[in-house]
N, C-alpha and C. Protein backbone atom coordinates (compact mmCIF):
# COMPACT_ATOMS: atom_id res chain seq x y z
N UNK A 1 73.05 134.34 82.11
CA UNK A 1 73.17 134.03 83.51
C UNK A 1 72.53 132.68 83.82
N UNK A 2 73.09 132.18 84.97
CA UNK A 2 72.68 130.92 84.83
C UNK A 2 71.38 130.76 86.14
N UNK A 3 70.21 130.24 85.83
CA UNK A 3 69.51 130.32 86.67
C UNK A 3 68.95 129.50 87.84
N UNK A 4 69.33 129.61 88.73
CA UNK A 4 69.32 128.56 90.00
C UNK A 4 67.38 128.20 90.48
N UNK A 5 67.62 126.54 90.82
CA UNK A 5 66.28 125.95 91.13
C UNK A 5 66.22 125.93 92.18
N UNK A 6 65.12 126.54 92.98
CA UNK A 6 65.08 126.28 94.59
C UNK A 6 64.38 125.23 94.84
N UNK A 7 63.85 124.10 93.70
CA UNK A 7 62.93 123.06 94.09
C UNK A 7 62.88 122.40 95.14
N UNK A 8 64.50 122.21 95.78
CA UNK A 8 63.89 121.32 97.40
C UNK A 8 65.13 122.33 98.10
N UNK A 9 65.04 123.39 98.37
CA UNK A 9 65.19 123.83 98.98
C UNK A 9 65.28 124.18 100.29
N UNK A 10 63.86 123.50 100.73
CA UNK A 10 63.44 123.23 101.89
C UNK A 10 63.82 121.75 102.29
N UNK A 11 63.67 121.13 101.52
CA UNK A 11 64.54 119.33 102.43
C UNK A 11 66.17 120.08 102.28
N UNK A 12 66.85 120.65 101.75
CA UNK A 12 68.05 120.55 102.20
C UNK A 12 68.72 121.54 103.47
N UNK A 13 67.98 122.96 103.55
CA UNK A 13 67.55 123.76 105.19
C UNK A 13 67.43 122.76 106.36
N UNK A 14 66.75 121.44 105.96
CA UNK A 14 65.96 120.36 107.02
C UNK A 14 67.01 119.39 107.47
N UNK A 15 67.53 119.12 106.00
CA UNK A 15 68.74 118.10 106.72
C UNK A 15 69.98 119.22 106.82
N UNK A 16 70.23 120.32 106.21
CA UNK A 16 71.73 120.78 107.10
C UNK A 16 71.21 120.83 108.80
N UNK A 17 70.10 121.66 108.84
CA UNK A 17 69.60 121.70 110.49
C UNK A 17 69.82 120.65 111.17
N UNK A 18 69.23 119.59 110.72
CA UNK A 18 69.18 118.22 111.39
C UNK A 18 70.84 117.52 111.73
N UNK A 19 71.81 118.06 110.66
CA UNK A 19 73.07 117.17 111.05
C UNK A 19 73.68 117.93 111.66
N UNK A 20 73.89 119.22 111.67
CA UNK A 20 74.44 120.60 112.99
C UNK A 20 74.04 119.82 114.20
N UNK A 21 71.83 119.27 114.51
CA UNK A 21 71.75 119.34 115.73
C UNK A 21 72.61 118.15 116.20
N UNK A 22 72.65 116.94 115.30
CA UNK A 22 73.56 115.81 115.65
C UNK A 22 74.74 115.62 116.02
N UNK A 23 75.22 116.76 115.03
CA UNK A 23 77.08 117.12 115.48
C UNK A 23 77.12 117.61 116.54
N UNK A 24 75.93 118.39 117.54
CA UNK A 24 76.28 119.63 118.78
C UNK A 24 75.90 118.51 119.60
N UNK A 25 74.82 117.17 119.17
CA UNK A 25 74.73 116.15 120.36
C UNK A 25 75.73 115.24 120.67
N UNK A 26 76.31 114.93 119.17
CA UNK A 26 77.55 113.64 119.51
C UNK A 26 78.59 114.60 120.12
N UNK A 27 78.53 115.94 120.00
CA UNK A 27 79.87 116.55 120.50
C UNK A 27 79.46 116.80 122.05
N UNK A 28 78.48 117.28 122.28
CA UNK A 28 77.91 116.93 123.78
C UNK A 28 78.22 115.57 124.71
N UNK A 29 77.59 114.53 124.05
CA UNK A 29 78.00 113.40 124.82
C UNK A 29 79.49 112.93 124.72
N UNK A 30 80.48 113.56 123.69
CA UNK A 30 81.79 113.04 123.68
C UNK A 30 82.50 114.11 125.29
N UNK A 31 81.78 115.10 125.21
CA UNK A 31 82.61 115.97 126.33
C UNK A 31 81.88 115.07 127.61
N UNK A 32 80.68 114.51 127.54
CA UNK A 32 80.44 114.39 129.09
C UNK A 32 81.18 113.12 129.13
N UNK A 33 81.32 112.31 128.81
CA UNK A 33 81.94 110.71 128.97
C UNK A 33 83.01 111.40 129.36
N UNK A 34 83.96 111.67 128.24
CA UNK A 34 85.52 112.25 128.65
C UNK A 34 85.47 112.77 130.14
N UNK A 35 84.92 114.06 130.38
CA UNK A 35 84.30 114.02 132.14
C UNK A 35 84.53 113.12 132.78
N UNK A 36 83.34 112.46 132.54
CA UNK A 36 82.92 111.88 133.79
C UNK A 36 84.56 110.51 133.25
N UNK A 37 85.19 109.89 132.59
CA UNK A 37 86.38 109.20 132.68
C UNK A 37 87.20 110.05 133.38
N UNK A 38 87.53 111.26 133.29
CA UNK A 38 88.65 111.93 134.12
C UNK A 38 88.65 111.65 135.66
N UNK A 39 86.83 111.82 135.60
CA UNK A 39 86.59 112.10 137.23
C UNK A 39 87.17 110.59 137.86
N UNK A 40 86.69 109.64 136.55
CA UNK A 40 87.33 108.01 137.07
C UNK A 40 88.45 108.06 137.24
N UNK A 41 89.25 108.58 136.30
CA UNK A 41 90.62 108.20 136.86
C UNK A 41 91.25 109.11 137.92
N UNK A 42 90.33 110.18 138.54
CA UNK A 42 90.90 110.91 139.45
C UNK A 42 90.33 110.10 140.93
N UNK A 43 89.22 109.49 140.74
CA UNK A 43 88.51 108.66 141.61
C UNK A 43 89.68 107.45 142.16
N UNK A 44 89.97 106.79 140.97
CA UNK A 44 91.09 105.70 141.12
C UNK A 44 92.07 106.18 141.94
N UNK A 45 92.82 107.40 141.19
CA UNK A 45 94.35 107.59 141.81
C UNK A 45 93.96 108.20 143.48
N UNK A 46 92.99 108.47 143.92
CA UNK A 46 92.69 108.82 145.43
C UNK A 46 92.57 107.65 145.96
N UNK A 47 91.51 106.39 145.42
CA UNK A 47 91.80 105.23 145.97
C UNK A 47 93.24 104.59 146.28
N UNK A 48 94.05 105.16 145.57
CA UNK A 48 95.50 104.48 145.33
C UNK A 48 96.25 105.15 146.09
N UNK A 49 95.82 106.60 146.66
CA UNK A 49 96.34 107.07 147.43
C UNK A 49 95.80 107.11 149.42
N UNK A 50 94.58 106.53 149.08
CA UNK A 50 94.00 106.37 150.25
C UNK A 50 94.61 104.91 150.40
N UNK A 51 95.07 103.90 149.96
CA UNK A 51 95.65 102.59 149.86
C UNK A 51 96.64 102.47 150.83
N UNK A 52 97.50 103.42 149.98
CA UNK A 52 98.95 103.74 150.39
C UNK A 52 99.25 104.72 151.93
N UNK A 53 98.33 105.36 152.41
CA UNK A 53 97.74 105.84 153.53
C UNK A 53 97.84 104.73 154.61
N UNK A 54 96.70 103.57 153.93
CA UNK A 54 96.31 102.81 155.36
C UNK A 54 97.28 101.73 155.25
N UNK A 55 97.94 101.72 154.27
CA UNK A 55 98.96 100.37 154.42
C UNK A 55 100.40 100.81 155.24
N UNK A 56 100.40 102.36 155.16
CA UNK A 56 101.32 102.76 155.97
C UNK A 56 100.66 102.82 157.82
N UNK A 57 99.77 103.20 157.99
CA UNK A 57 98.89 103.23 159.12
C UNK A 57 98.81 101.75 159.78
N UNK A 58 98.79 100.95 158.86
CA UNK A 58 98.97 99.30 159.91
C UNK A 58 100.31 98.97 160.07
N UNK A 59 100.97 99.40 159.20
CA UNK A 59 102.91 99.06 159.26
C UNK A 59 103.05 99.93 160.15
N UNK A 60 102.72 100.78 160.72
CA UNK A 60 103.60 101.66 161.64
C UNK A 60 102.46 101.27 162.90
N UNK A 61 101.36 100.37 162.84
CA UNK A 61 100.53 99.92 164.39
C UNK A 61 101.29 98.83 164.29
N UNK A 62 101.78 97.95 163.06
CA UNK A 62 102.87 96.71 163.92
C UNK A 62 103.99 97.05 164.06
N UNK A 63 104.16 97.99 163.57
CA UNK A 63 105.96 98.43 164.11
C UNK A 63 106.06 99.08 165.56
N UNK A 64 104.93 99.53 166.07
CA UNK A 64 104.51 100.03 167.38
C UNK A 64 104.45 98.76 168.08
N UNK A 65 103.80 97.93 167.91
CA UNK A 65 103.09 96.89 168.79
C UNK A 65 104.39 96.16 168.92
């Protein structure tokens, strides 16, 4: 049988732990950016729609006037 060395055993417990916690942080900050970009481009297209609102709102005060 072949007999296995646990000599560093413990540094390799340390770094799998350590690159899990890195993967659950870079995967953390990849979801909040993505977020908070959605919220931008949902931010934008209301501006674009609040635009299109008041540009109709002065065309129809000079089409009145």
């Amino acid at each position: 049988m072949i007999q296995l060395k646990f000599k560093h055993r413990k540094v390799v417990h340390y770094t799998l732990l350590i690159s899990i916690i890195l993967l659950q942080i870079i995967a953390i900050l990849t979801w909040y950016n993505e977020t908070k970009l959605a919220e931008a481009f949902d931010d934008m297209a209301t501006a674009g729609k609040m635009n299109t609102i008041n540009n109709a709102l002065l065309t129809s005060q000079d089409d009145f006037n």
